[in-house]
Protein backbone atom coordinates (compact mmCIF):
# COMPACT_ATOMS: atom_id res chain seq x y z
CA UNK A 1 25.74 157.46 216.11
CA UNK A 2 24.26 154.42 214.55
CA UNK A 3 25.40 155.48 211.15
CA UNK A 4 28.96 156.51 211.43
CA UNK A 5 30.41 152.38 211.62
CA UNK A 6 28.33 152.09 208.60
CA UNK A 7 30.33 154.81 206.97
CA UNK A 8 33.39 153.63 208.56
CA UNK A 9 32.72 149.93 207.15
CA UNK A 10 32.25 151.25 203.57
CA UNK A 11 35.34 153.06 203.49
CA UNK A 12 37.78 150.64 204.87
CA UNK A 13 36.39 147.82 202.73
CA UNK A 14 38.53 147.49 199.51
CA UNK A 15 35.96 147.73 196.28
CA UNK A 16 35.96 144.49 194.47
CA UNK A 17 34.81 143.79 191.12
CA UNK A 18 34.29 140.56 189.53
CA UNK A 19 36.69 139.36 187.68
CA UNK A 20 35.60 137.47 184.59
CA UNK A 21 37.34 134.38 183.78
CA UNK A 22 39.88 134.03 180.96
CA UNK A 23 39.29 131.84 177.53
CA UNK A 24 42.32 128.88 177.38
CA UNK A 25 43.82 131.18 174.48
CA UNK A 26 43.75 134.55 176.70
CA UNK A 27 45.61 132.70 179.25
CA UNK A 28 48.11 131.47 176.94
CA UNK A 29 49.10 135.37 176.21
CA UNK A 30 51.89 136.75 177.77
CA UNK A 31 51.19 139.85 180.26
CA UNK A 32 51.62 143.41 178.70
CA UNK A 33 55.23 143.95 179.14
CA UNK A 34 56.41 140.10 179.06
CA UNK A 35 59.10 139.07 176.14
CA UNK A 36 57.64 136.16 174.32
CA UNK A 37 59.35 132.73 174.66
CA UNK A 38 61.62 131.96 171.13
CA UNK A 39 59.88 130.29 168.73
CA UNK A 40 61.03 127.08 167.10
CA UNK A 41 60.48 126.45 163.64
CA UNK A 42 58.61 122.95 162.90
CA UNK A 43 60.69 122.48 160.11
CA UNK A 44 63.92 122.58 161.63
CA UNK A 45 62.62 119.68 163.66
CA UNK A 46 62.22 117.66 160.59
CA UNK A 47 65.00 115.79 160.05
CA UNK A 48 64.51 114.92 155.87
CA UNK A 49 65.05 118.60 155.58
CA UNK A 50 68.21 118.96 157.57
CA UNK A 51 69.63 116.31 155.59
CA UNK A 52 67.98 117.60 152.54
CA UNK A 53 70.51 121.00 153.52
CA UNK A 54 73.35 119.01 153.59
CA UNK A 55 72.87 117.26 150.60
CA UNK A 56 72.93 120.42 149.04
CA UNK A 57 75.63 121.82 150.83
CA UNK A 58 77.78 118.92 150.00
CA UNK A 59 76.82 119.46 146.08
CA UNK A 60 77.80 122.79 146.08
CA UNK A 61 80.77 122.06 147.59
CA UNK A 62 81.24 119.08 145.02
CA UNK A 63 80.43 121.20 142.42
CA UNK A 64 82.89 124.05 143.19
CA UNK A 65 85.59 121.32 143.80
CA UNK A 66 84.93 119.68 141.06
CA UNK A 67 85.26 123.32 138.91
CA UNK A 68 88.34 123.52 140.62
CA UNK A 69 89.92 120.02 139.76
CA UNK A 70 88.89 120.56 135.89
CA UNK A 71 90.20 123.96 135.87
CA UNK A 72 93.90 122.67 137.49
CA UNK A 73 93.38 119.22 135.16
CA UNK A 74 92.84 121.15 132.51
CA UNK A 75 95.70 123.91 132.61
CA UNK A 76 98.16 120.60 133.29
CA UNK A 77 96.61 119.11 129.80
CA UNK A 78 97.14 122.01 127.78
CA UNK A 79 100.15 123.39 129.73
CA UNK A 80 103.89 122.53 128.21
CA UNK A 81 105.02 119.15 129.65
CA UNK A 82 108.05 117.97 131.50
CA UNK A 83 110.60 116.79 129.13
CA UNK A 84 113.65 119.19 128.04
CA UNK A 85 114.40 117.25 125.26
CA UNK A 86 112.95 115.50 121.97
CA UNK A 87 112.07 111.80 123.21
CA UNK A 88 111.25 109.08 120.76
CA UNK A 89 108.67 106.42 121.86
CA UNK A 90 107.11 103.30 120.28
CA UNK A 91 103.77 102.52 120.54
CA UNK A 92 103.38 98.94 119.33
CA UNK A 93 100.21 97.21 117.99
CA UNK A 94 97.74 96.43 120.24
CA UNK A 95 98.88 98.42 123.13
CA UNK A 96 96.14 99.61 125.37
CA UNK A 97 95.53 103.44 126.35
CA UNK A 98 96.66 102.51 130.14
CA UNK A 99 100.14 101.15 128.80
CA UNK A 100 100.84 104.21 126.58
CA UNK A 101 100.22 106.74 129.92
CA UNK A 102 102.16 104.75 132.05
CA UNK A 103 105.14 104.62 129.17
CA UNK A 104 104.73 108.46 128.73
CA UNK A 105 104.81 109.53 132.18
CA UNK A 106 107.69 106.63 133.00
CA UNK A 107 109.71 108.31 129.93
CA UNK A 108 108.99 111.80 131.40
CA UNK A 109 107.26 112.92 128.92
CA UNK A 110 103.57 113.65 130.85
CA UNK A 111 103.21 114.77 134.27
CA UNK A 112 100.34 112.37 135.65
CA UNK A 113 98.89 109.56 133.42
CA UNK A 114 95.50 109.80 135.71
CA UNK A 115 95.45 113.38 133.51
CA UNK A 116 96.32 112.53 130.24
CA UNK A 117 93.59 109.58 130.66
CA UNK A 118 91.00 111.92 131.82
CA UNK A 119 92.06 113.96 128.61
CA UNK A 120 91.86 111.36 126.10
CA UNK A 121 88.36 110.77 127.52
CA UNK A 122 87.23 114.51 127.59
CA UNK A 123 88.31 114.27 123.72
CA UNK A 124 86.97 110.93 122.91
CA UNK A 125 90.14 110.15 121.53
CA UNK A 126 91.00 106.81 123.92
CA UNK A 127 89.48 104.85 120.82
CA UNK A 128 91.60 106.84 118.21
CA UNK A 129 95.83 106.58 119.23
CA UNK A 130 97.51 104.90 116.73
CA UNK A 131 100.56 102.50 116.69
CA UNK A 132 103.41 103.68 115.58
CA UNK A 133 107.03 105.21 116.32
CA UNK A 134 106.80 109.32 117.19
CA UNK A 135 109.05 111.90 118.07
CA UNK A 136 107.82 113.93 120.98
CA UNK A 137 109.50 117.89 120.78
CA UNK A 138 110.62 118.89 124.23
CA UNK A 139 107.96 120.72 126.11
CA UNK A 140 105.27 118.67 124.20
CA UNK A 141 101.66 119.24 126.55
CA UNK A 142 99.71 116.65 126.94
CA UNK A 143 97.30 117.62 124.38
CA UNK A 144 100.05 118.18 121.92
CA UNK A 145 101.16 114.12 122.79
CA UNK A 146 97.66 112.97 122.27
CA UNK A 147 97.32 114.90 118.71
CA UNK A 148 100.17 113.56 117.65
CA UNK A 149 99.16 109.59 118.53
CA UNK A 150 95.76 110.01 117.17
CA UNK A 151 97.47 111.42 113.99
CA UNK A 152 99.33 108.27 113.15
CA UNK A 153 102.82 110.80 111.32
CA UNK A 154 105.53 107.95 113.06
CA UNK A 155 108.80 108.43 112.72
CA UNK A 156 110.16 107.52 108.84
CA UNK A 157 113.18 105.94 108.47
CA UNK A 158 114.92 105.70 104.44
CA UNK A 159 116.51 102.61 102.95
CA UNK A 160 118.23 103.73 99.57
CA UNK A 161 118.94 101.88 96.80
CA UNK A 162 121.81 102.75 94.64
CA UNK A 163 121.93 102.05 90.92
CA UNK A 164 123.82 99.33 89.80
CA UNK A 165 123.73 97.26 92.85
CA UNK A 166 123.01 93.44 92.42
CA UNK A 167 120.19 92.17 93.88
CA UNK A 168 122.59 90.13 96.65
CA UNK A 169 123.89 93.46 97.63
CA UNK A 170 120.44 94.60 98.20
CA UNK A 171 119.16 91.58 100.06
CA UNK A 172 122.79 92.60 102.44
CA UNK A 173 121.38 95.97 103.31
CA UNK A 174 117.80 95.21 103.94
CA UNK A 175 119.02 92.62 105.75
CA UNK A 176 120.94 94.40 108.07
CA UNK A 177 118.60 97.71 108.82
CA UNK A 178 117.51 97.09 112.25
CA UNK A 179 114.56 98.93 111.94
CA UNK A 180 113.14 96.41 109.50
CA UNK A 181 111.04 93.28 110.87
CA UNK A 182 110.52 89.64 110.01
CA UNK A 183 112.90 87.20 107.56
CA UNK A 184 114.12 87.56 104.37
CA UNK A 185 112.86 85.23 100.99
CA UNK A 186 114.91 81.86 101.07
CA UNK A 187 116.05 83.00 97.87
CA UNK A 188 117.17 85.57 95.61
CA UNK A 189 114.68 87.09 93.18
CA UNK A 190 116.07 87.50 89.20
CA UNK A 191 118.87 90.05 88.97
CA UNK A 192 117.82 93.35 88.40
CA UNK A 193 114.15 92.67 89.31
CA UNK A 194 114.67 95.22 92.26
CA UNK A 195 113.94 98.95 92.04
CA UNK A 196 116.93 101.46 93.01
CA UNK A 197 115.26 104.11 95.03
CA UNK A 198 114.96 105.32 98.09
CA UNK A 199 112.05 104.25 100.23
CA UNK A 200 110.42 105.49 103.35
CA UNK A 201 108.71 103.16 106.18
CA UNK A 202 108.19 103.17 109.59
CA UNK A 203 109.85 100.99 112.37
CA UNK A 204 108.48 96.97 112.14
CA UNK A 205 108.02 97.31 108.59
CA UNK A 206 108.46 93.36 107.33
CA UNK A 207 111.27 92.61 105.45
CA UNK A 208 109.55 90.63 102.69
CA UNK A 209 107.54 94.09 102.08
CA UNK A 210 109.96 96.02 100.98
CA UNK A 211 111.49 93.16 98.93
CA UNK A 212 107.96 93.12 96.73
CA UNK A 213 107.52 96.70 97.15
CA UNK A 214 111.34 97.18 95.06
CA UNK A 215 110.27 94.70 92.71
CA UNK A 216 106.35 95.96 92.04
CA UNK A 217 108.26 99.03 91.31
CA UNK A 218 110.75 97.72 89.08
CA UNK A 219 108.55 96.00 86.68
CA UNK A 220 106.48 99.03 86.50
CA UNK A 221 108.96 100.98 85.66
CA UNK A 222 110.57 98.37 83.01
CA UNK A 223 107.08 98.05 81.47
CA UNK A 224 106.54 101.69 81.09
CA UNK A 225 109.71 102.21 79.39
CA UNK A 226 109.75 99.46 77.08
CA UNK A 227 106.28 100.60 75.92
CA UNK A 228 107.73 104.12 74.65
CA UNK A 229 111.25 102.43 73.16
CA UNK A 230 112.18 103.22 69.74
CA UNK A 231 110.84 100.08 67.35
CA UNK A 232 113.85 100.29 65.65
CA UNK A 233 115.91 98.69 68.29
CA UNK A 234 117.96 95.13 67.61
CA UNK A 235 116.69 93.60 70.84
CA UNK A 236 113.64 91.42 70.80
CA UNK A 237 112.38 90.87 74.54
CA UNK A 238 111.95 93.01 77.77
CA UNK A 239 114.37 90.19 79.37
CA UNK A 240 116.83 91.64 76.84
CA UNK A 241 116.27 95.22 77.41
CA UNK A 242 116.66 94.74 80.84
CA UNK A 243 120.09 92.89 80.46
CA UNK A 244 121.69 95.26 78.31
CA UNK A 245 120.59 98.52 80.35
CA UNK A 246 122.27 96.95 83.16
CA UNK A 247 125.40 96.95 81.24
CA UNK A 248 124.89 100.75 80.56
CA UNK A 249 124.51 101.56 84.04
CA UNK A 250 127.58 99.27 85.11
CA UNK A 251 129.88 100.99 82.20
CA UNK A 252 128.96 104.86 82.83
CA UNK A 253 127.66 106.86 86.27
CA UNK A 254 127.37 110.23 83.62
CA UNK A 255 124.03 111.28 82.75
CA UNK A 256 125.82 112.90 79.70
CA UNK A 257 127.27 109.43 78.24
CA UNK A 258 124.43 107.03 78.97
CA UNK A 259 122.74 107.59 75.57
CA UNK A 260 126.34 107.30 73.52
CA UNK A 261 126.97 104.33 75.39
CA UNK A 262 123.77 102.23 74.73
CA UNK A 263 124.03 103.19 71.17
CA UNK A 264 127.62 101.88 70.93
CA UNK A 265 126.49 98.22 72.19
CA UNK A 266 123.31 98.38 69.90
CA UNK A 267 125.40 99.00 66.73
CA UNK A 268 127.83 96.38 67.93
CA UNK A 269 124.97 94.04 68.22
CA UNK A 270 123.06 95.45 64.68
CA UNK A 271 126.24 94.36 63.01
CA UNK A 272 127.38 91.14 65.27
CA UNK A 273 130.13 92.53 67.32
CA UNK A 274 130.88 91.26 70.63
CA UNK A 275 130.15 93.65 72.91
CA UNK A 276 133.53 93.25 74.92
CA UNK A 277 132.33 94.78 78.17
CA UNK A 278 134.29 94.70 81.28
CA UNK A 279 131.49 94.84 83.69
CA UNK A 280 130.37 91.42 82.62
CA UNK A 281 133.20 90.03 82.72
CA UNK A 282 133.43 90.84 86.46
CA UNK A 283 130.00 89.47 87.23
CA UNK A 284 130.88 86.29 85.62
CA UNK A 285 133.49 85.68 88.12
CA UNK A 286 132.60 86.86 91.20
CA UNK A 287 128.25 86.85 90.56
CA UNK A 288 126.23 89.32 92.87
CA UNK A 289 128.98 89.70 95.40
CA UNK A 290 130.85 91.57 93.27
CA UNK A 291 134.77 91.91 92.78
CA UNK A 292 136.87 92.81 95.90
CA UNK A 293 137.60 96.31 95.66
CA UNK A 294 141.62 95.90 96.02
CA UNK A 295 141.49 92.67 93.12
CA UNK A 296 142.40 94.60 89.77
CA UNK A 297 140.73 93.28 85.95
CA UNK A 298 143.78 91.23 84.73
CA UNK A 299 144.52 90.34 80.86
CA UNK A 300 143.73 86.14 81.82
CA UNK A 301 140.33 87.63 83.07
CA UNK A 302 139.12 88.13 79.70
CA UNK A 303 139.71 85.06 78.49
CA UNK A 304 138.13 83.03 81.05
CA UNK A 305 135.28 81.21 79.48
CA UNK A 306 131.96 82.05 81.33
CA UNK A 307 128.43 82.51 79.79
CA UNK A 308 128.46 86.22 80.94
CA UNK A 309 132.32 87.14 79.36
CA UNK A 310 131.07 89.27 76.48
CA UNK A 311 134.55 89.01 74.98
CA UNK A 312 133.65 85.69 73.99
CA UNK A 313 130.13 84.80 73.47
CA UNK A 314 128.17 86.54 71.15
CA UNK A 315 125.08 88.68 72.03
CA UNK A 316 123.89 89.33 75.53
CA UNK A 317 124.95 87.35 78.16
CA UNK A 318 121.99 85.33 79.88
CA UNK A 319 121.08 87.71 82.45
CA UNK A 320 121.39 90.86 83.87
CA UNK A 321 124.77 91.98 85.66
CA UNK A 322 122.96 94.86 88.19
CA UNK A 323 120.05 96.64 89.04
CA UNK A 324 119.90 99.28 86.00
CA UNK A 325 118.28 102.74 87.00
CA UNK A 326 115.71 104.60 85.03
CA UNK A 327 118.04 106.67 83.15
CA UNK A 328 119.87 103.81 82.04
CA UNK A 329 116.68 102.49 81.16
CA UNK A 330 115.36 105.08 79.09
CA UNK A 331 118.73 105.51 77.10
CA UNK A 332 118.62 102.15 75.95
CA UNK A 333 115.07 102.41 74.77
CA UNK A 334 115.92 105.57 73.33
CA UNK A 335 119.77 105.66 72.07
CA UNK A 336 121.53 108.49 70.65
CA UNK A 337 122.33 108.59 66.82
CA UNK A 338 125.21 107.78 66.08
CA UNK A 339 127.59 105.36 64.07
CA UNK A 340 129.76 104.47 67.12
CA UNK A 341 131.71 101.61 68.01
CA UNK A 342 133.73 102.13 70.67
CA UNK A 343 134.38 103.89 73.85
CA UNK A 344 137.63 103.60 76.49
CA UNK A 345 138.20 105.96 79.55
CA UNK A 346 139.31 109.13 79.52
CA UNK A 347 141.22 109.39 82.98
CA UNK A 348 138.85 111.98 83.62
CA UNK A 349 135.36 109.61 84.99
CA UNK A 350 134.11 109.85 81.49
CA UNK A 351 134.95 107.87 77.90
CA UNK A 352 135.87 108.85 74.73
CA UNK A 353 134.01 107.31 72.07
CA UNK A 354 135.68 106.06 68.28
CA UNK A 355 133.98 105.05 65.06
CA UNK A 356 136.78 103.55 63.82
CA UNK A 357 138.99 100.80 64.76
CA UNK A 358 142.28 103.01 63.93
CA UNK A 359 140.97 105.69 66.31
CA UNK A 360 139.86 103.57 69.17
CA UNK A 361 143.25 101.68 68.95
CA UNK A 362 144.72 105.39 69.85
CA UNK A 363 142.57 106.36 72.71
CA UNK A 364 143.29 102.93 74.11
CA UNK A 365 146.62 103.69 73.62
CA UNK A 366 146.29 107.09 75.64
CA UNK A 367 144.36 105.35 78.17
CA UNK A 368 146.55 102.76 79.31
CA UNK A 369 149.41 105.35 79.53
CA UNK A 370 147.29 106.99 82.04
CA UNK A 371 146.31 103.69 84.08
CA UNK A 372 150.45 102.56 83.89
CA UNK A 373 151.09 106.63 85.75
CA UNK A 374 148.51 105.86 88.44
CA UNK A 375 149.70 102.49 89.13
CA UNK A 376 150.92 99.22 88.40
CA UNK A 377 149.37 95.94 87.46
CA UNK A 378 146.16 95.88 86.09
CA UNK A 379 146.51 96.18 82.38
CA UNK A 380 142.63 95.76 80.92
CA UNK A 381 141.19 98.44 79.09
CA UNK A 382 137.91 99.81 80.63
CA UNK A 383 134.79 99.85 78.24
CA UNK A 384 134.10 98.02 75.06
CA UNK A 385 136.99 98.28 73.70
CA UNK A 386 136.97 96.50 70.61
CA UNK A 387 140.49 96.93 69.19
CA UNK A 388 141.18 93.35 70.96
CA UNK A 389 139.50 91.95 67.73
């Protein structure tokens, strides 16, 4: 009886074991079957590399934008510009790379001058536009514009010189092309010191250069021709050489005559003839301005004394009567062969050209029937005419 509580009391009891206590680390571990808590990573909490991402970021970003901009910049540099139609623009001394792109775009001619500066620095070529006067073709890029300003070709302008002008007729044209610069010389240089040719300068070129361009050119020339002339030749100085070629280009415009003519006034000088020329009769009256067109050559003229009325004096006159032309130049150092005396007009441009006295008296005849058909008044032969002796 004693025994069965005993039993009872064993059974009832719950069985305990001892539990053995946990390390700080075991209790720190989740029970089996527990999500773990998230995890945070220490260096998210660090605030140098956060901004160290956006710093990044933001160059990235830069960089792509930046690709972007130089890719759109670009294709507007090289892409055809604006204008529809050829502009031209001057681009003075001095002028700063600013001034020209705000000119250009003002004019229409670039897009954005914030461009075509970028591009001139892209091409190192800020340092290397020239002043000048250009034509710009319509449609010209950018890059086109800036070629064409670092390559100095301005716009040329031409200022011809005609044979046979005086020098005061020269000094009137160069005087009045606007797209010269500067004064003229306070006075004129010796007649027929200036070159006839045609020259080509930019816009602003000075006055006075062209001037001593003509006449560097002219005493060249003169120099080089009077070096080769035939040493047979009555003349003694290049003074006189220049004189009488000027009376050869005044007297004939044919390319045919020039020789026959020269030859005629150097046998008429050989053998102490006057040389009877019109032209200088002209010159003596009315100088470098030249005789009004509608004021004929009357008889009287001829007889007025003046040291350049070849009917008169003997020789050369004292100077030059024009600006005498290569070709005239080279036929008096050179003359044709011949036994000539005299030469009138023809009617047709040209002369006809007489040994004798008898003969020339009948082409002057002819000549002056012509003149009286065409029209009345002026009753002067035209050429040395030597039958007035």
């Amino acid at each position: 009886m004693t025994e069965e509580p005993d039993q009872l009391d064993r059974k009832t009891e719950p069985r305990t074991r001892p539990i053995a206590a946990k390390s700080p680390r075991e209790a720190l571990r989740p029970e089996a079957g527990t999500p773990p808590p998230p995890r945070r990573s220490r260096h998210s909490r660090n605030q140098f590399v956060v901004f160290l991402n956006f710093v990044l970021s933001s160059i990235v970003f830069l960089v792509i934008l930046a690709g972007v901009a130089f890719y759109l910049g670009k294709h507007e540099f090289d892409g055809p510009g604006p204008s529809q139609t050829a502009e031209t623009v001057l681009i003075r001394p001095n002028t700063g790379v600013r001034e020209i792109a705000e000119m250009l775009e003002r004019r229409g001619l670039i897009s954005d001058q914030r461009i075509f500066l970028l591009g001139l620095r892209m091409h190192d070529a800020d340092s290397r536009l020239k002043a000048g006067e250009y034509e710009i073709k319509a449609g010209a890029s950018m890059y086109e514009i800036m070629r064409l300003l670092e390559s100095g070709k301005s716009v040329l302008y031409s200022l011809t010189i005609p044979e046979g002008w005086t020098v005061a007729r020269v000094f009137e044209e160069i005087a009045a092309t606007d797209e010269l610069s500067g004064e003229m010389p306070e006075e004129l240089p010796p007649e027929g010191s200036l070159a006839a040719d045609t020259l080509r300068f930019t816009r602003g070129t000075p006055r006075k250069e062209i001037i001593a361009k003509l006449r560097a050119q002219q005493e060249e020339l003169v120099q080089s021709i009077w070096e080769r002339r035939d040493e047979d030749l009555p003349i003694d100085t290049i003074e006189e050489f220049v004189t009488l070629a000027s009376i050869v280009e005044k007297e004939t415009g044919r390319a045919d005559e020039r020789s026959r003519v020269a030859a005629v006034f150097l046998n008429r000088l050989e053998r102490g003839m006057r040389l009877q020329s019109d032209p200088t009769v002209i010159y003596g009256l009315f100088g470098g301005e030249g005789k009004p067109a509608d004021r004929p050559i009357y008889r009287s003229d001829l007889e007025k004394p003046t040291p350049y009325n070849t009917y008169l004096i003997d020789g050369l006159p004292p100077t030059p009567i024009a600006i005498p032309g290569r070709a005239a130049l080279e036929a008096v150092a050179n003359p044709s062969r011949t036994d000539e005396l005299y030469f009138v007009a023809d009617g047709t441009g040209g002369h006809v050209f007489a040994t004798t006295l008898k003969e020339h008296n009948e082409n002057v005849a002819r000549w002056r029937r012509i003149e009286r058909e065409r029209a009345a008044g002026g009753d002067a032969g035209n050429g040395a005419e030597g039958g007035s002796e």
